[in-house]
C-alpha atoms as a PDB file:
ATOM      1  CA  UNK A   1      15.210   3.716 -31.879  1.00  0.00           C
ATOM      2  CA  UNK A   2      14.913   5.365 -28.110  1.00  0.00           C
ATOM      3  CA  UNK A   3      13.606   8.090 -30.048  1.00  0.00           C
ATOM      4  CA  UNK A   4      10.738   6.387 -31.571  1.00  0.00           C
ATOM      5  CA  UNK A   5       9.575   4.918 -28.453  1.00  0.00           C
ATOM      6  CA  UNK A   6      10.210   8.895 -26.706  1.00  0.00           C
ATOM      7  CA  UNK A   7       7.497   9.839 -29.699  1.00  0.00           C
ATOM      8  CA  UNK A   8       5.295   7.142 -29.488  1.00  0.00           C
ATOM      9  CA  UNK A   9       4.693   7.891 -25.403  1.00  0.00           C
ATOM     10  CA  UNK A  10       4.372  11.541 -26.403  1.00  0.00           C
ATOM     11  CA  UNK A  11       1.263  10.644 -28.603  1.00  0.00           C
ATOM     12  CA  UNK A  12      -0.588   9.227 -25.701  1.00  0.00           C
ATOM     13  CA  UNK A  13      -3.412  11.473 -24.558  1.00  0.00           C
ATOM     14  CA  UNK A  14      -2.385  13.517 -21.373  1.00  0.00           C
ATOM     15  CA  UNK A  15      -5.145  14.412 -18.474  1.00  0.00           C
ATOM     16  CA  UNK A  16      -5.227  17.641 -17.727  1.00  0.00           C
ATOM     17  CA  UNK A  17      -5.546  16.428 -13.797  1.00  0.00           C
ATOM     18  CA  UNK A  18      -2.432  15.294 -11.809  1.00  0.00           C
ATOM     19  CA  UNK A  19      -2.209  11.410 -11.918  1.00  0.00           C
ATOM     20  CA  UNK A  20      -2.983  11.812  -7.737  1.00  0.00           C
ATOM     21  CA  UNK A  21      -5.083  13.375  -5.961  1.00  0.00           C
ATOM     22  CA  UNK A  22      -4.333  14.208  -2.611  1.00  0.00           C
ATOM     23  CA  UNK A  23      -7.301  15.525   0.117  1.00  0.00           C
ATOM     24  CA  UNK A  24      -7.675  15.235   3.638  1.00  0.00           C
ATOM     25  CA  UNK A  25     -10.265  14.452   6.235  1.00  0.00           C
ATOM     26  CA  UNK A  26      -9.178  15.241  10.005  1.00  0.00           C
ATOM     27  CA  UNK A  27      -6.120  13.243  10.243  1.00  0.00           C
ATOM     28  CA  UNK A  28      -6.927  10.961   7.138  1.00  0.00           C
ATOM     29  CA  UNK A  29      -5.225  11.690   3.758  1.00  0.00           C
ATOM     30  CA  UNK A  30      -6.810  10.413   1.023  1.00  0.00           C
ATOM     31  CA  UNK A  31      -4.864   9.399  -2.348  1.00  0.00           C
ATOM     32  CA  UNK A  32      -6.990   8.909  -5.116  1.00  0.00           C
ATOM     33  CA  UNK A  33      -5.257   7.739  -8.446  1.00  0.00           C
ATOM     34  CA  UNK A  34      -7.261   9.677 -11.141  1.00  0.00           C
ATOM     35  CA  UNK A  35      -6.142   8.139 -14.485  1.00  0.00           C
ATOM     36  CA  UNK A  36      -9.646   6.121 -15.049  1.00  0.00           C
ATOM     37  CA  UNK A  37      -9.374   6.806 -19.121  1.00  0.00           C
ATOM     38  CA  UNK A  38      -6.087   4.799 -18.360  1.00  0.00           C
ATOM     39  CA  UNK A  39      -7.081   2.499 -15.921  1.00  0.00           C
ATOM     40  CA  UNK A  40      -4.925   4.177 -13.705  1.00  0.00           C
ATOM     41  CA  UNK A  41      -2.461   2.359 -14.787  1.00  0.00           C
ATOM     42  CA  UNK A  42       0.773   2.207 -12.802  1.00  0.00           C
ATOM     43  CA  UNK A  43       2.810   4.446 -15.302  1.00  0.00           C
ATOM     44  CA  UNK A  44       5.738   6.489 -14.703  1.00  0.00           C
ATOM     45  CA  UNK A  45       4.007   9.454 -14.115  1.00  0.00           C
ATOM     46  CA  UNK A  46       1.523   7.508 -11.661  1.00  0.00           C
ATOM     47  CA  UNK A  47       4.510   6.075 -10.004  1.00  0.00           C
ATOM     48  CA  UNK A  48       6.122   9.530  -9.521  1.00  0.00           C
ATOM     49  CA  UNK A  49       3.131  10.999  -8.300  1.00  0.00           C
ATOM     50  CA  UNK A  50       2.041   8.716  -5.564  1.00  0.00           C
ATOM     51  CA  UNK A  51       5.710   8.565  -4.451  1.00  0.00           C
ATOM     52  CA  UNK A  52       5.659  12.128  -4.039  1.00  0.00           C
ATOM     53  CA  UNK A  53       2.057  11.975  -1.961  1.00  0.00           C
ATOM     54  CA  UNK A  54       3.105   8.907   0.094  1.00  0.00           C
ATOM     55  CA  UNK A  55       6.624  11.061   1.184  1.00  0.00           C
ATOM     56  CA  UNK A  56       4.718  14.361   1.265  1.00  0.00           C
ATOM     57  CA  UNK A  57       2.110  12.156   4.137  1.00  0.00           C
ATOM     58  CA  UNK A  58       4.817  10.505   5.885  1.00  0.00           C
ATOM     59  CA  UNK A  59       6.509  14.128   6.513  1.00  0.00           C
ATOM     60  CA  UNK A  60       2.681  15.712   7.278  1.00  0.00           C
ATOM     61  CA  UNK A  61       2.480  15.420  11.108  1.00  0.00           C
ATOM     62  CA  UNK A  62      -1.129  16.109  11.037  1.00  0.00           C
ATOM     63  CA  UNK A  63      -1.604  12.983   9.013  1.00  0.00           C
ATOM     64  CA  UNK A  64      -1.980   9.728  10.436  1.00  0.00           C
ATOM     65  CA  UNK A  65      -3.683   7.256   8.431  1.00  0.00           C
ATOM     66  CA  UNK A  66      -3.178   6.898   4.741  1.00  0.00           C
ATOM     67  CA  UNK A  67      -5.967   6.152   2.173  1.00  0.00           C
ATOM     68  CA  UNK A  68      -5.261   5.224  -1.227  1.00  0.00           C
ATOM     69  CA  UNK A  69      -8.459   4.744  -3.847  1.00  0.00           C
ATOM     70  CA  UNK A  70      -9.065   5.532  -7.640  1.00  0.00           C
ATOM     71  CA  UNK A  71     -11.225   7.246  -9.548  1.00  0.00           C
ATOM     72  CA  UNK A  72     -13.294   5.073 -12.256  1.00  0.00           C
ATOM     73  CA  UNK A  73     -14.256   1.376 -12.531  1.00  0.00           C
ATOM     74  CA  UNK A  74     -10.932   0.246 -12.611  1.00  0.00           C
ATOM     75  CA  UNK A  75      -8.475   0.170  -9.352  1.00  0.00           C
ATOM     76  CA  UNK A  76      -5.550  -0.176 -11.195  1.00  0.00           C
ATOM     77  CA  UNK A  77      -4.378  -2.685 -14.417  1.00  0.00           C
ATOM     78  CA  UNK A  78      -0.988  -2.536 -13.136  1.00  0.00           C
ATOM     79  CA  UNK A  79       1.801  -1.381 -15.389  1.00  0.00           C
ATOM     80  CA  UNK A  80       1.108   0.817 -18.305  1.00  0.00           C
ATOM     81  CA  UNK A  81       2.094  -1.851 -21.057  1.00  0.00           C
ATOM     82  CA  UNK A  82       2.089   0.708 -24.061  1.00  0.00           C
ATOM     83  CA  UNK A  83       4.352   2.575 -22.179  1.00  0.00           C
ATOM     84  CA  UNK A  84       6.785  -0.459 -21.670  1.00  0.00           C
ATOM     85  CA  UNK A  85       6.091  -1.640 -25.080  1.00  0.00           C
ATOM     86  CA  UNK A  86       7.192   1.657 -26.732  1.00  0.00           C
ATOM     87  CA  UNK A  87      10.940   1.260 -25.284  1.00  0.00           C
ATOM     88  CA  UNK A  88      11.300  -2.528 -27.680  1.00  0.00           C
ATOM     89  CA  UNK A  89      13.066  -0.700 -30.129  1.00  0.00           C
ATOM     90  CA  UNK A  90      15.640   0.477 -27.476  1.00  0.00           C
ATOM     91  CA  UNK A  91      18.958  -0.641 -28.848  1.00  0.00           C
ATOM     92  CA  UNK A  92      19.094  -2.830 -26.082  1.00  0.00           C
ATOM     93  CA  UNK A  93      15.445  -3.888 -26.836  1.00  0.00           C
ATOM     94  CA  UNK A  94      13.943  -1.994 -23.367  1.00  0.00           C
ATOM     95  CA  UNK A  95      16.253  -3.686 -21.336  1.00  0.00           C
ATOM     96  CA  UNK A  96      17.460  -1.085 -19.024  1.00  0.00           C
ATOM     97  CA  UNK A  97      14.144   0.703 -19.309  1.00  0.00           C
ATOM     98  CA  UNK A  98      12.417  -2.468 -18.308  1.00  0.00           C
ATOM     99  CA  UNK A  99      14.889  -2.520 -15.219  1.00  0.00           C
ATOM    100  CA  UNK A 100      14.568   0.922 -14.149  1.00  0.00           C
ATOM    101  CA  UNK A 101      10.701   0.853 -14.094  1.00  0.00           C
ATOM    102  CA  UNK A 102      10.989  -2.846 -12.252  1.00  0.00           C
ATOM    103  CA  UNK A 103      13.411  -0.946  -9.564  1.00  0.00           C
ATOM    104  CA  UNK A 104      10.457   2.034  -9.239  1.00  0.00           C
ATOM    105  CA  UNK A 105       7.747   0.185  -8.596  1.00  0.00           C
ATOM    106  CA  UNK A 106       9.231  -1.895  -6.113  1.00  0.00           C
ATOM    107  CA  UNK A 107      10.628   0.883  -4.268  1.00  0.00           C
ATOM    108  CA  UNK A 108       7.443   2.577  -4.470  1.00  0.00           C
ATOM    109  CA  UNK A 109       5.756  -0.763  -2.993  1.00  0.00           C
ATOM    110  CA  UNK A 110       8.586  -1.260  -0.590  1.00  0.00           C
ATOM    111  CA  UNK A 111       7.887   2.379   0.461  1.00  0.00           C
ATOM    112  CA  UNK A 112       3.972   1.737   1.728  1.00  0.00           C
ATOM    113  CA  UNK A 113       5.758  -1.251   3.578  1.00  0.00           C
ATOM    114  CA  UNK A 114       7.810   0.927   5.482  1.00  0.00           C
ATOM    115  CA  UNK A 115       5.558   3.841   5.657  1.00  0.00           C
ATOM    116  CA  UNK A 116       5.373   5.380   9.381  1.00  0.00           C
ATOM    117  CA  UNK A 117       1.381   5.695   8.589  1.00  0.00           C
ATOM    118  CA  UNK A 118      -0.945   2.940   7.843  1.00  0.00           C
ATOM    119  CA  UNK A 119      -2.234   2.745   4.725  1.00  0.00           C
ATOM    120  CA  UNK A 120      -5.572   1.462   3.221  1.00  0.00           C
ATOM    121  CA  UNK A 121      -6.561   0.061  -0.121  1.00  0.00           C
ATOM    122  CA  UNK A 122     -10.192   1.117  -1.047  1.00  0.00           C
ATOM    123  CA  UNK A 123     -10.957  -1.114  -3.893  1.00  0.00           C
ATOM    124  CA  UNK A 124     -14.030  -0.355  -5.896  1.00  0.00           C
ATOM    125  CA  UNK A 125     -13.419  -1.769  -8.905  1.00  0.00           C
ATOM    126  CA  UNK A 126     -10.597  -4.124 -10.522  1.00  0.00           C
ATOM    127  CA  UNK A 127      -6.940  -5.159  -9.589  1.00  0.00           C
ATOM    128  CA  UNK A 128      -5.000  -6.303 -11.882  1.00  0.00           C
ATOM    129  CA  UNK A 129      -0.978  -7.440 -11.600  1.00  0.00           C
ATOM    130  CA  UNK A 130       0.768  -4.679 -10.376  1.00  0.00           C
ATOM    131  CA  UNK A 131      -2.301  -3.031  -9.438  1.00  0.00           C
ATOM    132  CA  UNK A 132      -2.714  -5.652  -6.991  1.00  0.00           C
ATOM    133  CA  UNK A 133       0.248  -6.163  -6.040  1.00  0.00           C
ATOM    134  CA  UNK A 134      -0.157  -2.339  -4.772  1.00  0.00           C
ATOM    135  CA  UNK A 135      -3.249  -3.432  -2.845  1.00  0.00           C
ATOM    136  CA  UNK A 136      -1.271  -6.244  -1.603  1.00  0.00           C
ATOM    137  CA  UNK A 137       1.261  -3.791  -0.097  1.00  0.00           C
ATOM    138  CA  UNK A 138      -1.046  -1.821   1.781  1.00  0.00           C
ATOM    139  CA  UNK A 139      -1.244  -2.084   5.516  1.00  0.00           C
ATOM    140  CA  UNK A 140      -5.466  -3.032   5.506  1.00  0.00           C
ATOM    141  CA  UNK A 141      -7.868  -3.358   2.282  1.00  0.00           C
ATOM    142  CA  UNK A 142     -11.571  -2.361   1.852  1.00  0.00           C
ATOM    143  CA  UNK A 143     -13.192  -3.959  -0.962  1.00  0.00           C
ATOM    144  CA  UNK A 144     -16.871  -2.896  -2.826  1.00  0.00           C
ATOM    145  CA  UNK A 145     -19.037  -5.869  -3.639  1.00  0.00           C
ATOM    146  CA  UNK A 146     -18.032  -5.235  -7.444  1.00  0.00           C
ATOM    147  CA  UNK A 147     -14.133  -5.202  -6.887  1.00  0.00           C
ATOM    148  CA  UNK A 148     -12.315  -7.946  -8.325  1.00  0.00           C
ATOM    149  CA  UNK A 149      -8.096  -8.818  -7.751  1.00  0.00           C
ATOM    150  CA  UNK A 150      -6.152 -11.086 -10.763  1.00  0.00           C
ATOM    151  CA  UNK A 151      -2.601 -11.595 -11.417  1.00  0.00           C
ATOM    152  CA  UNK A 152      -2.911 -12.655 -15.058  1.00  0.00           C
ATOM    153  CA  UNK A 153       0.665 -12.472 -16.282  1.00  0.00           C
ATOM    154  CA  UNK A 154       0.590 -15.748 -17.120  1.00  0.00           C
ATOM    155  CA  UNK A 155      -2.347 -15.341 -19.761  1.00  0.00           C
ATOM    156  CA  UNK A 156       0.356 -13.126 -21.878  1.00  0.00           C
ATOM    157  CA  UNK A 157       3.893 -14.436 -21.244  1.00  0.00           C
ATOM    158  CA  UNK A 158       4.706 -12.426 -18.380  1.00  0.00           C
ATOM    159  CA  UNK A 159       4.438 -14.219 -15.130  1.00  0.00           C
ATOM    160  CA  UNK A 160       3.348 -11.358 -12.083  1.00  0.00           C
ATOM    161  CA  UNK A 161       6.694 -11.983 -10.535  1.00  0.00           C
ATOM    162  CA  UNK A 162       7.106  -8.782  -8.595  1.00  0.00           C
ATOM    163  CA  UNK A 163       3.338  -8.773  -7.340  1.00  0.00           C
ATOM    164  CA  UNK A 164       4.229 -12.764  -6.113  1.00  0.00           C
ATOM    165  CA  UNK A 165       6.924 -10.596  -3.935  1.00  0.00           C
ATOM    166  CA  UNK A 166       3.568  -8.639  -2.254  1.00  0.00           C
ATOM    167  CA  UNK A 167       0.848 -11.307  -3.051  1.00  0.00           C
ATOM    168  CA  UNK A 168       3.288 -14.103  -0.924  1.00  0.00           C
ATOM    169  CA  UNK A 169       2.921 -12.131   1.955  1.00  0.00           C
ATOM    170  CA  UNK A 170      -0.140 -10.970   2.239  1.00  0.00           C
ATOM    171  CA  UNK A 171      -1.818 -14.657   1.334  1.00  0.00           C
ATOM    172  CA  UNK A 172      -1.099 -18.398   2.384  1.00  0.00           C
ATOM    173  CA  UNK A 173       1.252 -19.361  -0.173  1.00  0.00           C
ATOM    174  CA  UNK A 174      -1.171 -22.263  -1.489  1.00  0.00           C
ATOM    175  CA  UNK A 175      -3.531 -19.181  -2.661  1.00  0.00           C
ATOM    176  CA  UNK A 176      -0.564 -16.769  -3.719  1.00  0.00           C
ATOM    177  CA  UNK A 177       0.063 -19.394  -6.111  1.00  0.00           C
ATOM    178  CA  UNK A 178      -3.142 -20.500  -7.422  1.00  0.00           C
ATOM    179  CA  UNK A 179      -3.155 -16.994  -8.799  1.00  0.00           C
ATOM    180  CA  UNK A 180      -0.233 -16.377 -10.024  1.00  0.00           C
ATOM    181  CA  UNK A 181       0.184 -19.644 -11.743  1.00  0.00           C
ATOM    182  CA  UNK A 182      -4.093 -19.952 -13.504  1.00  0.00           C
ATOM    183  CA  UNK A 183      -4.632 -15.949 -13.767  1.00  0.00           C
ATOM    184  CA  UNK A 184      -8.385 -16.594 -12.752  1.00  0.00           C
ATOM    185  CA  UNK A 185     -10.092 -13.379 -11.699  1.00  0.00           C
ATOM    186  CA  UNK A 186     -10.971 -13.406  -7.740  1.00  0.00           C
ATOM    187  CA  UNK A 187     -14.461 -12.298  -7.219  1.00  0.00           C
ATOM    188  CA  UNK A 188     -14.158  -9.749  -3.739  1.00  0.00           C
ATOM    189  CA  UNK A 189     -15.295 -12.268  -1.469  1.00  0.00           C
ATOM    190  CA  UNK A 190     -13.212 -14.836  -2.280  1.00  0.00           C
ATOM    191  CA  UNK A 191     -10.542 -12.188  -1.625  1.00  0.00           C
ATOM    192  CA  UNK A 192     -11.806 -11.275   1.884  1.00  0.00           C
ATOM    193  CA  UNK A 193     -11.343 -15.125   2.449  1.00  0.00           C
ATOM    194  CA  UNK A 194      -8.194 -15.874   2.024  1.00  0.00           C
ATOM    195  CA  UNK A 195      -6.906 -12.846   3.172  1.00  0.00           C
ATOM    196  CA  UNK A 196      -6.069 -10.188   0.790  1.00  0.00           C
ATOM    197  CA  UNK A 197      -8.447  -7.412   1.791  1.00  0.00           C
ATOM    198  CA  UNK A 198     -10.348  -7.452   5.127  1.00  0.00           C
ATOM    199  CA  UNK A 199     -13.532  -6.695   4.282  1.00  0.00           C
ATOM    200  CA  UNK A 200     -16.300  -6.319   1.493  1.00  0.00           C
ATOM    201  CA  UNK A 201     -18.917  -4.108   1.766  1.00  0.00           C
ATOM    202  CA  UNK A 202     -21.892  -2.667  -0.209  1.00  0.00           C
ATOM    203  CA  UNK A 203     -20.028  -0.493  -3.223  1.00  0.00           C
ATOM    204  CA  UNK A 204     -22.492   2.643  -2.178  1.00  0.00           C
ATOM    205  CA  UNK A 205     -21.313   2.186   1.464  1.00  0.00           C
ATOM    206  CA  UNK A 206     -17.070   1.504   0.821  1.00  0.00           C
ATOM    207  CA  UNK A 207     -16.045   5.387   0.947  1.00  0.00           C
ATOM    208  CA  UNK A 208     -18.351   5.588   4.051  1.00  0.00           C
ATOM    209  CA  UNK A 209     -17.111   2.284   5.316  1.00  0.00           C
ATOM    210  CA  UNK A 210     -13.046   2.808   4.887  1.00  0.00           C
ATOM    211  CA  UNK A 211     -13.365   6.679   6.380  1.00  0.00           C
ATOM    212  CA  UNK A 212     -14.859   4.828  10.044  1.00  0.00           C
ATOM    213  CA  UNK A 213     -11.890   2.300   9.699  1.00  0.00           C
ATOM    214  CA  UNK A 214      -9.293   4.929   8.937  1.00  0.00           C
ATOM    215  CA  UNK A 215     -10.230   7.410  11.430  1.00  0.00           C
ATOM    216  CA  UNK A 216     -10.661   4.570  14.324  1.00  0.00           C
ATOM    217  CA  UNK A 217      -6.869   4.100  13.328  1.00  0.00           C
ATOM    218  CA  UNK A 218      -6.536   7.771  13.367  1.00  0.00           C
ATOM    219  CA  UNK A 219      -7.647   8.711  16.767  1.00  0.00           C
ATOM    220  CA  UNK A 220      -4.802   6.153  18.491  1.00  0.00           C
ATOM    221  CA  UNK A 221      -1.694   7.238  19.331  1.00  0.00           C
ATOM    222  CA  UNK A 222       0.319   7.983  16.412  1.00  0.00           C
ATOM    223  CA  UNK A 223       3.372   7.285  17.558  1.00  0.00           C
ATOM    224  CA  UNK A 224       2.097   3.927  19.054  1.00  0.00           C
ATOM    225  CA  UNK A 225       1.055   3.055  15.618  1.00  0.00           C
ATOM    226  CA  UNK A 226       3.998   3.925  14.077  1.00  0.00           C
ATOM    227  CA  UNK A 227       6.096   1.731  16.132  1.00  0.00           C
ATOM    228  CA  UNK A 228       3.591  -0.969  16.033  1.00  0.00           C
ATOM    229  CA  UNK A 229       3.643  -0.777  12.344  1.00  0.00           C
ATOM    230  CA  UNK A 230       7.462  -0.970  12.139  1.00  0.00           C
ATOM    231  CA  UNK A 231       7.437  -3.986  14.683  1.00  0.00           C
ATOM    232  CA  UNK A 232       4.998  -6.132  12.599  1.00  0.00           C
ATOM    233  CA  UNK A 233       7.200  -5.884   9.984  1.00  0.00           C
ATOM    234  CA  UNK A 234      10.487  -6.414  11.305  1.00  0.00           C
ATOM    235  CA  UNK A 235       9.412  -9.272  13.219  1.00  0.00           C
ATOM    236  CA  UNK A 236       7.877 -11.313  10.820  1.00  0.00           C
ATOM    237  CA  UNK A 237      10.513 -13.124   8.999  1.00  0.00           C
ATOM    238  CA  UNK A 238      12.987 -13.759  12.607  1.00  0.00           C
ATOM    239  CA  UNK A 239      12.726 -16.942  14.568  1.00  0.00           C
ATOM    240  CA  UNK A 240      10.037 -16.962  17.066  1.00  0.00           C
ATOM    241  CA  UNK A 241      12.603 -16.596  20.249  1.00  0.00           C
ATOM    242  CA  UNK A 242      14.059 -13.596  18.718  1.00  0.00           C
ATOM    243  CA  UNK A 243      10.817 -12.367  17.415  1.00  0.00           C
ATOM    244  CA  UNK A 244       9.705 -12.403  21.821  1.00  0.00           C
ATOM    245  CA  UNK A 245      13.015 -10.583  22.240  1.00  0.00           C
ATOM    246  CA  UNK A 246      12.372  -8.118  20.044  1.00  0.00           C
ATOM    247  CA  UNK A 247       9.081  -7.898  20.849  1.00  0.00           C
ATOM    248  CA  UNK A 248       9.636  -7.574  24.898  1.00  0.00           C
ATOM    249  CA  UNK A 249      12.488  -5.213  24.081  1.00  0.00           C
ATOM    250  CA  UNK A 250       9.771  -3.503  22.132  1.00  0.00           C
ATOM    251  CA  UNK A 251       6.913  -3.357  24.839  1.00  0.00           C
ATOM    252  CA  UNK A 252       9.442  -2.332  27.364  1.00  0.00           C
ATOM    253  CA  UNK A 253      10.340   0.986  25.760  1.00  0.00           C
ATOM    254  CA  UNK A 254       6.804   1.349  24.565  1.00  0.00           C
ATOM    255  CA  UNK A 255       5.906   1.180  28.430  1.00  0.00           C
ATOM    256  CA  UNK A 256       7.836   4.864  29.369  1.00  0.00           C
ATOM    257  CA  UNK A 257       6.205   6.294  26.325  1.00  0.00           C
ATOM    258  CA  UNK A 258       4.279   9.950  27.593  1.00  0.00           C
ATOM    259  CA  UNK A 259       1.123   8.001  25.673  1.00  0.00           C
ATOM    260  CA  UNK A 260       1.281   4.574  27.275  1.00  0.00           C
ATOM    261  CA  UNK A 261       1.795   6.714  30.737  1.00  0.00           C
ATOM    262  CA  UNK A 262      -1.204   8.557  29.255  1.00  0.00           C
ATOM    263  CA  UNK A 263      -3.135   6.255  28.003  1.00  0.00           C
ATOM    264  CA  UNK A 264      -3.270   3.535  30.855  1.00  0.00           C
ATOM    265  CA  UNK A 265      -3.593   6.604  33.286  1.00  0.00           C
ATOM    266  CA  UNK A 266      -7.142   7.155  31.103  1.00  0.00           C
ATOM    267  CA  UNK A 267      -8.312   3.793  31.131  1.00  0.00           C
ATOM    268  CA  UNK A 268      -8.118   3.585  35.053  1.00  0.00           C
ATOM    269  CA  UNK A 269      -9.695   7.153  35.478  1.00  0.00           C
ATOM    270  CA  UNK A 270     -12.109   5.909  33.249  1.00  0.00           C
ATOM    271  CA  UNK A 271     -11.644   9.064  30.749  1.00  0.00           C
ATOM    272  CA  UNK A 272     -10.607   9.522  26.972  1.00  0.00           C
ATOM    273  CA  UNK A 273      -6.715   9.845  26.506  1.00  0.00           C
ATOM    274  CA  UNK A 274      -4.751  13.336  25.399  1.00  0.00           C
ATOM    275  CA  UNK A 275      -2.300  11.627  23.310  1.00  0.00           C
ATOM    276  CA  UNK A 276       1.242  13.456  23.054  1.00  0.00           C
ATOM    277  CA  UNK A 277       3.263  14.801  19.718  1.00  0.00           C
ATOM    278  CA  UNK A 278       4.763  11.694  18.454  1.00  0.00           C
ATOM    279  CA  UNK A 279       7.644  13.528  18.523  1.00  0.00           C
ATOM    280  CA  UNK A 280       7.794  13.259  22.245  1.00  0.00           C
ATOM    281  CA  UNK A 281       7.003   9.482  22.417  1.00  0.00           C
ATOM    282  CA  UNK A 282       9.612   7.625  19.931  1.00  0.00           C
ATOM    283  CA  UNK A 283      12.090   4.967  20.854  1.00  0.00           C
ATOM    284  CA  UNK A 284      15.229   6.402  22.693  1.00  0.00           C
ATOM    285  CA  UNK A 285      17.105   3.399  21.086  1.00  0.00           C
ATOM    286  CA  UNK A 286      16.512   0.024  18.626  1.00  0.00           C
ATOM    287  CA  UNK A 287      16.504  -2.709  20.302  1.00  0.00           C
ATOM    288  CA  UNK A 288      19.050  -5.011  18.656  1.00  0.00           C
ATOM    289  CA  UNK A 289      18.653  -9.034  17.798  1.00  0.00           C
ATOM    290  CA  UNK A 290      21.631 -10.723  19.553  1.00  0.00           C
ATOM    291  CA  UNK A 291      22.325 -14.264  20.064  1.00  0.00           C
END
């Protein structure tokens, strides 16, 4: 039975291109997913591959903002369901494949979480389930006029539950729910309003438009944006007094960072700052959540 579903996976047409593509502009890596004949679908070869590029950015010092866009009209249609499908006559009927590829993807999307670069969704086209789910994930989204964001599970039998995990944060819960429960297609704007990307722009100007975002981000101190980053997210979910301890804690050590000496230094002398290695600048210690 595994077998048959092993053949059926190998009879799918293979790109010659790698399911990534990885190129860089001054400190901005871009990651384009380049399966468009698949709808770069969020297969296990897709999921391997931008694993590998997100890891291979977070260890690149010279990077410091993360892109990640896609080739085609089509963002990405979320998991590859012929792949999935082709593991049913599993002995188990896919069970432990349908695990495993549950427990990749949301490492993967746990990994742009806690990625020590931001990362930006350039949206041109549609996003679909897992596919936006990944956009979801990202730090900051840039959407085209023609982009479009659905969780349509429900329209097959298969509600989005591990995009709700991404979608639930990103969006008031009100309008997480309103898609994951009718499967209606979100035009971009509607996205922009209720808060899943943060801005739409003309589709001939979102390359041009996402590049001026990213390398604003890029020209901060990196490693005051990578402890910012990791702050946001760890204080999100505590109560609010221990979010302000955390946080104080937080702008205390930030305050004998080499950049923040730098950086208020510039602003008085009225000059542009010389920011540090981030190497040099990290937290001696974590503040811990007592009490």
């Amino acid at each position: 039975m595994a077998a048959q579903g092993a053949e059926a996976r190998q009879s799918e047409p293979v790109s010659a291109a790698p399911p990534v593509i990885a190129s860089a502009s001054g400190g901005v890596r871009r990651l384009t997913l380049s399966r468009p004949e698949r709808r770069n679908s969020l297969s296990e070869a897709m999921m391997a591959a931008l694993a590998e590029a997100l890891a291979a950015a977070a260890a690149d010092r010279a990077v410091r903002v993360v892109v990640i866009a896609a080739e085609g009209n089509v963002f990405s249609a979320g998991h590859d369901l012929k792949e999935l499908s082709a593991r049913r006559g599993d002995a188990d009927r896919g069970r432990a494949y349908f695990a495993e590829i549950m427990g990749r993807c949301s490492r993967l999307m746990q990994a742009i979480v806690a990625h020590p670069k931001p990362v930006i969704a350039e949206v041109a086209g549609v996003a679909t389930a897992a596919g936006c789910q990944l956009v979801a994930s990202c730090d900051l989204a840039m959407a085209g006029e023609g982009a479009r964001f659905q969780t349509p599970g429900v329209h097959i039998g298969l509600f989005c539950s591990t995009p709700m995990v991404a979608l639930s944060r990103a969006v008031s819960r009100k309008h997480a729910l309103e898609m994951l429960l009718t499967g209606d297609m979100l035009p971009a704007q509607r996205a922009a309003e209720i808060g899943l990307v943060n801005k739409v722009v003309p589709a001939a100007d979102l390359t041009t438009e996402t590049m001026v975002l990213a390398e604003r981000i890029a020209s901060k101190s990196p490693a005051v944006v990578k402890v910012g980053k990791e702050l946001f997210q760890r204080q999100l979910d505590l109560p609010l007094a221990d979010a302000y301890r955390l946080a104080s804690e937080a702008m205390v050590e930030n305050m004998l960072y080499r950049d923040a000496e730098e950086g208020i230094d510039a602003f008085l002398e009225k000059r542009e700052p010389n920011w540090q290695d981030a190497d040099n600048a990290e937290f001696v210690s974590r503040p811990a959540i007592t009490g």
